[in-house]
Protein backbone atom coordinates (compact mmCIF):
# COMPACT_ATOMS: atom_id res chain seq x y z
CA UNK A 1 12.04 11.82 14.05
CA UNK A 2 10.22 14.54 13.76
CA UNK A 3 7.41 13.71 11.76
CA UNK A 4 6.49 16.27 8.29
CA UNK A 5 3.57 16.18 6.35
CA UNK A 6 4.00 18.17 2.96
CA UNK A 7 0.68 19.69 2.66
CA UNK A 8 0.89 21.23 6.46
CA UNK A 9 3.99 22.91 5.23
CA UNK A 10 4.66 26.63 3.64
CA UNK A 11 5.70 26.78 0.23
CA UNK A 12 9.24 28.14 1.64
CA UNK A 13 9.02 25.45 4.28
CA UNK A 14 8.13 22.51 1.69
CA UNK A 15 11.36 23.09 -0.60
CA UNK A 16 13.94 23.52 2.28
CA UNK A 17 12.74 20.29 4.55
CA UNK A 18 12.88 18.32 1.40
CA UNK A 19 16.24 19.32 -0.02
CA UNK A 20 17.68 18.91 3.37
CA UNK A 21 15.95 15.13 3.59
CA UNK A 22 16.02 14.22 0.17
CA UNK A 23 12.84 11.76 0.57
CA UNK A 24 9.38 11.99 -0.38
CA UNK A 25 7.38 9.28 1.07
CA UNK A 26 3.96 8.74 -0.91
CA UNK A 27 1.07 6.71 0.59
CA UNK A 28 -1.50 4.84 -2.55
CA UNK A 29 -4.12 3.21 -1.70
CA UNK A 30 -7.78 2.53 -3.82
CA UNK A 31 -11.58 2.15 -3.32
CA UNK A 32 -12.85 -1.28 -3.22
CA UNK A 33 -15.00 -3.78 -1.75
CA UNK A 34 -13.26 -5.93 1.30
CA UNK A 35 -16.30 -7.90 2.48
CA UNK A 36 -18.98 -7.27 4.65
CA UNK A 37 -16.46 -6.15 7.49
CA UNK A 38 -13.84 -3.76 5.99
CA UNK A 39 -14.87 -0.19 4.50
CA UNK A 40 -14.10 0.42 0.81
CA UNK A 41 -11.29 2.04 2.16
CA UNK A 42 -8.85 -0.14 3.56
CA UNK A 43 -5.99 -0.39 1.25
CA UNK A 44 -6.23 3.51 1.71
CA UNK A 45 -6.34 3.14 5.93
CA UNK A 46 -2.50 0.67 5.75
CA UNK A 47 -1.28 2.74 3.11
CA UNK A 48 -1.47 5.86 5.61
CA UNK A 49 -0.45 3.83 8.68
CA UNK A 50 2.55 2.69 7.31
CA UNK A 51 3.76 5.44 5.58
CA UNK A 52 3.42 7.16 8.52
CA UNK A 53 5.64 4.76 10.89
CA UNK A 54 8.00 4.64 7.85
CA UNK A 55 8.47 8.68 7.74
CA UNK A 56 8.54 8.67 11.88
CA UNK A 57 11.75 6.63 11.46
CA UNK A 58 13.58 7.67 8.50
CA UNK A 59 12.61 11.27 8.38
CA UNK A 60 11.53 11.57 4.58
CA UNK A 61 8.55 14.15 3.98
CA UNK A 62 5.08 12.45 4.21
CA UNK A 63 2.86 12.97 1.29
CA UNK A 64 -0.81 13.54 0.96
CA UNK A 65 -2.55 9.88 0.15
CA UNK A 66 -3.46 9.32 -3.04
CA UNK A 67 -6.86 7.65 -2.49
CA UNK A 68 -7.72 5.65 -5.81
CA UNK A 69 -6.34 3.00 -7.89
CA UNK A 70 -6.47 0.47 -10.24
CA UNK A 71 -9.24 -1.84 -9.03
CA UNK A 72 -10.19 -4.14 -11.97
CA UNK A 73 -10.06 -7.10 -10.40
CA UNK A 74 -12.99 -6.08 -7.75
CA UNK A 75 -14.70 -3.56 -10.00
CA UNK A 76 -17.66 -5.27 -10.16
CA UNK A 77 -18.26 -5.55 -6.55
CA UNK A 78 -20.53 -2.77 -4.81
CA UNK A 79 -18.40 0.29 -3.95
CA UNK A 80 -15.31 -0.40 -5.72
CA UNK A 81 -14.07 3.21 -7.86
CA UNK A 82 -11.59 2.24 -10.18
CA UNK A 83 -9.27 4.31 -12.56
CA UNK A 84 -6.90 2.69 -15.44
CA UNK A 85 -3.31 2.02 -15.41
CA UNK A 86 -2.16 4.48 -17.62
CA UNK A 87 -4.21 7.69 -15.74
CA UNK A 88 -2.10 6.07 -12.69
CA UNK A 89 1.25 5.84 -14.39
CA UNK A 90 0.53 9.75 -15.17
CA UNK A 91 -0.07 10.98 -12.70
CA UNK A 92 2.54 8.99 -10.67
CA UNK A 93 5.44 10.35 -13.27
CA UNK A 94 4.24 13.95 -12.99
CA UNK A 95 4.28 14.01 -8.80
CA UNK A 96 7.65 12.22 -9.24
CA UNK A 97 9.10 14.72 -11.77
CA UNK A 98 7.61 17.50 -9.45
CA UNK A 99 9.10 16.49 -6.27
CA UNK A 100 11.89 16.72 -8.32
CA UNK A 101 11.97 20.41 -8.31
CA UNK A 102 11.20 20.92 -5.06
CA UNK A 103 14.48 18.80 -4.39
CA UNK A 104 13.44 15.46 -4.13
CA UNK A 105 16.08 12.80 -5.06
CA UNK A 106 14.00 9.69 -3.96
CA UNK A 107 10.33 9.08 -3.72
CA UNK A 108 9.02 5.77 -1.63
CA UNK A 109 5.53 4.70 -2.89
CA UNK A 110 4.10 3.06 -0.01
CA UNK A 111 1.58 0.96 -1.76
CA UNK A 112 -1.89 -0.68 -0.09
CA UNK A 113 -3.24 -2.34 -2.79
CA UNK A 114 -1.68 -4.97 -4.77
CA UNK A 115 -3.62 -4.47 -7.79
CA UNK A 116 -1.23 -0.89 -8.18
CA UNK A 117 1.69 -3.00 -8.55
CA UNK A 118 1.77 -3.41 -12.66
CA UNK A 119 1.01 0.93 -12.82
CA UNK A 120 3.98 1.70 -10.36
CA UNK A 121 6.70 -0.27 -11.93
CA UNK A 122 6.06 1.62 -14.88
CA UNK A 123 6.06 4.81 -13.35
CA UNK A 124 9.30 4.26 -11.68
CA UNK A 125 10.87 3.01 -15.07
CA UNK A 126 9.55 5.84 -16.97
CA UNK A 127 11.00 8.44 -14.31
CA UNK A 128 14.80 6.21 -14.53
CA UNK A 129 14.49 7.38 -18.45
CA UNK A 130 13.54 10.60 -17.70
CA UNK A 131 16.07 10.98 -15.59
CA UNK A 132 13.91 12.07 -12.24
CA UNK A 133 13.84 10.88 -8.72
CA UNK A 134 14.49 7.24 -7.95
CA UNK A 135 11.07 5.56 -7.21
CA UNK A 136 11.08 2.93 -4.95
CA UNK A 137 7.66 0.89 -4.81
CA UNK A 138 7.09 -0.77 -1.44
CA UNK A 139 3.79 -2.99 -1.51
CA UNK A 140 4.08 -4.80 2.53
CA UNK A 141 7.31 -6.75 1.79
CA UNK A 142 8.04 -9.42 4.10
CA UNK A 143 4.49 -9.98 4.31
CA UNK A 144 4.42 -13.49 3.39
CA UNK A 145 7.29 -14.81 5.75
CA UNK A 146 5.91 -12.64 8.34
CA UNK A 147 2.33 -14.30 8.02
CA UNK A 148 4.34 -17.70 8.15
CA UNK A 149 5.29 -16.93 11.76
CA UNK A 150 2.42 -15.03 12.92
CA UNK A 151 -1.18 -15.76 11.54
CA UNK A 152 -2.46 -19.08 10.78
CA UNK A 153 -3.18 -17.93 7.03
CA UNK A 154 -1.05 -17.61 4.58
CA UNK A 155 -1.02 -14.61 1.16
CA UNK A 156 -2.67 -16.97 -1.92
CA UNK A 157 -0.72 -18.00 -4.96
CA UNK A 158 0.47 -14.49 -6.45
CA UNK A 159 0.83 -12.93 -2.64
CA UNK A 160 -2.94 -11.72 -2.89
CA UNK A 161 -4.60 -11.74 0.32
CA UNK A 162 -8.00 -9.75 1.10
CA UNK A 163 -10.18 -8.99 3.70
CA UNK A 164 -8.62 -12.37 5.50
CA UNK A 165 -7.08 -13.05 8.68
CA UNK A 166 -4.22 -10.97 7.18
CA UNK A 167 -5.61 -7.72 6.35
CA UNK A 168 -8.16 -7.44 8.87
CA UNK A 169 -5.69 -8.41 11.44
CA UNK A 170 -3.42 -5.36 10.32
CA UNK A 171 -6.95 -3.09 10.07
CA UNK A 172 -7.86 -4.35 13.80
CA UNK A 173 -4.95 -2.76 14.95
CA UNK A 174 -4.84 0.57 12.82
CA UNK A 175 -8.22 1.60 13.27
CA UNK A 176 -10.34 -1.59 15.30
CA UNK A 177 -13.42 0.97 14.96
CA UNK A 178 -13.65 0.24 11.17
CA UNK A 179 -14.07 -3.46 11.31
CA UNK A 180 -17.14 -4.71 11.75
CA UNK A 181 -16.51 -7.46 13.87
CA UNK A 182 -20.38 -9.19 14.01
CA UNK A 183 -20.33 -8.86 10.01
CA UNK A 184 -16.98 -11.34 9.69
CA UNK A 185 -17.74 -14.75 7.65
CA UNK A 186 -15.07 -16.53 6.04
CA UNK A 187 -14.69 -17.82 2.45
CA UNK A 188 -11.85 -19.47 1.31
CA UNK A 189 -12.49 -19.47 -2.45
CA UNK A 190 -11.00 -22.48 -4.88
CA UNK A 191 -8.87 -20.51 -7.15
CA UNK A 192 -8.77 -22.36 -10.64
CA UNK A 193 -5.41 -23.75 -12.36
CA UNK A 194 -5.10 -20.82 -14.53
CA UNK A 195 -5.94 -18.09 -12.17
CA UNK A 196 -2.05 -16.33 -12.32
CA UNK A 197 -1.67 -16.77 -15.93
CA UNK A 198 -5.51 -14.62 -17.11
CA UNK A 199 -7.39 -11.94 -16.48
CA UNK A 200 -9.84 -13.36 -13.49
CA UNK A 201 -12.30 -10.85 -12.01
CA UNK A 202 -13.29 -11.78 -8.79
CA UNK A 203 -16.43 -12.54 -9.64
CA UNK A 204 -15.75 -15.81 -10.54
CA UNK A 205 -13.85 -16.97 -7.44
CA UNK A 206 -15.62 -14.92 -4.44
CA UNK A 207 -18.91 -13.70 -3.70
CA UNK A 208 -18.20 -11.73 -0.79
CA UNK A 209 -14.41 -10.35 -1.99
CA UNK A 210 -12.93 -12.30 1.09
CA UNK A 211 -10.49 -15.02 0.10
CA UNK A 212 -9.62 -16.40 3.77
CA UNK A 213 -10.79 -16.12 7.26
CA UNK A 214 -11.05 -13.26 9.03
CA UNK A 215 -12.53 -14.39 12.22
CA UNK A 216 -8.71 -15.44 12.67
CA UNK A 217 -7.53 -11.90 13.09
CA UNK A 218 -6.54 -10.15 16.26
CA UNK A 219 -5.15 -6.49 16.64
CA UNK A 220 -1.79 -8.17 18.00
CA UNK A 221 -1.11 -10.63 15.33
CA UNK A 222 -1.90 -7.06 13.15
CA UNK A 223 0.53 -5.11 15.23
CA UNK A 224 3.46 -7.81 14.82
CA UNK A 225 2.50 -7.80 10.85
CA UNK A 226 2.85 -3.79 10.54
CA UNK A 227 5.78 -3.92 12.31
CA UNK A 228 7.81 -6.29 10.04
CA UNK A 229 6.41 -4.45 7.07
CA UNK A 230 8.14 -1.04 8.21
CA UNK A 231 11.05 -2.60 9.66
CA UNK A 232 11.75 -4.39 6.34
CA UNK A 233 11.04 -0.89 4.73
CA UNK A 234 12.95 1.27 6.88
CA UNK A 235 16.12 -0.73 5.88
CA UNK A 236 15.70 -0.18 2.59
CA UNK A 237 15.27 3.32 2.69
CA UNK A 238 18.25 3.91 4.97
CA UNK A 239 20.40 2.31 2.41
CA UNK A 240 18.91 4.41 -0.09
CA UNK A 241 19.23 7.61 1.76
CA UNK A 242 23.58 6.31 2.78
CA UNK A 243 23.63 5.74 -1.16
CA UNK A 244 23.27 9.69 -1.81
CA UNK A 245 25.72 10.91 0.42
């Protein structure tokens, strides 16, 4: 489909396209360290590609990125920008509630970075009691079973994976400029027993923020990844957008 990006759009333009599609899709992302081999922005870099295959194939209107998150787990590490949970849920609530009156009756978050997840789930709870759009929150499901069949890595306990054979595989084939390929080193960090059930800054399990191996990756094993991700998406979304009517 046709592919519309709101801020390239009139005023006029804006309101009709997304009362006739009903879907805002919104790309998240953040500013952190990924090694020595992945820019600070990464999370931002899938976010985009993926909400852009996403909107390509289910014709929702594709939001401007929102560039920063929640990044206290690496905030410690050189060139992480971090901002809290609540300044997230916020702002999150007042786009939704927005998009709203520009005709909006779903929003897909199209999440890069895992440590969002906690921030979106409230936003999307506080919009269902505020009666606004739906918010569905989309951070690369089917990853994990996908990885199973394609990479020789697998997401660590809690589905985290970083700057691994994962990630960089998927950045290799978005944007193989940005990865730095004489720079990869692999670190598989020993996670300790409690690491799911505290606060754990990376700190104490990584030195370099990579937890796996990303001399592993390849742009096709990324490819195969990206596509699961938006297929697995894409079905939702359809079903969301039959739901309506």
């Amino acid at each position: 489909m046709n592919l519309q990006r709101y801020e390239l759009l009139s005023g006029e333009e804006a309101r009709r396209i997304l009362e006739a599609r009903r879907l805002a899709i919104l790309p998240i992302g953040a500013i952190e360290a990924h090694g020595p081999h992945l820019p600070v922005g990464t999370d931002n870099l899938l976010a985009q590609a993926i909400a852009e295959r996403v909107a390509e194939q289910v014709g929702g209107v594709l939001l401007p990125l929102i560039p920063y998150g929640q990044v206290w787990s690496l905030q410690d590490f050189p060139g992480s920008l971090s901002i809290s949970s609540e300044t997230l849920v916020s702002l999150l609530v007042d786009l939704g509630l927005s998009l709203q009156r520009q005709g909006a009756a779903l929003v897909a978050v199209i999440n890069g970075h895992i440590g969002n997840g906690a921030a979106l789930q409230a936003a999307a709870r506080r919009l269902y009691q505020l009666k606004g759009p739906v918010m569905y929150v989309f951070t690369y499901p089917g990853i994990g079973e996908a990885a199973s069949r394609i990479c020789s890595s697998r997401p660590m306990p809690g589905g985290y994976f970083h700057a691994d054979e994962i990630e960089t595989s998927l950045v290799l084939h978005i944007a193989p400029e940005q990865v730095r390929r004489d720079r990869m080193i692999r670190e598989e960090p020993q996670l300790p027993p409690d690491f799911l059930y505290r606060p754990v800054p990376w700190t104490e399990i990584t030195r370099t923020g990579i937890l796996g191996d990303p001399t592993l990756a390849t742009a096709e094993k990324g490819e195969s990844l990206l596509e699961a991700i938006v297929e697995q998406i894409v079905s939702v979304l359809r079903f969301a957008l039959q739901r309506l009517g």
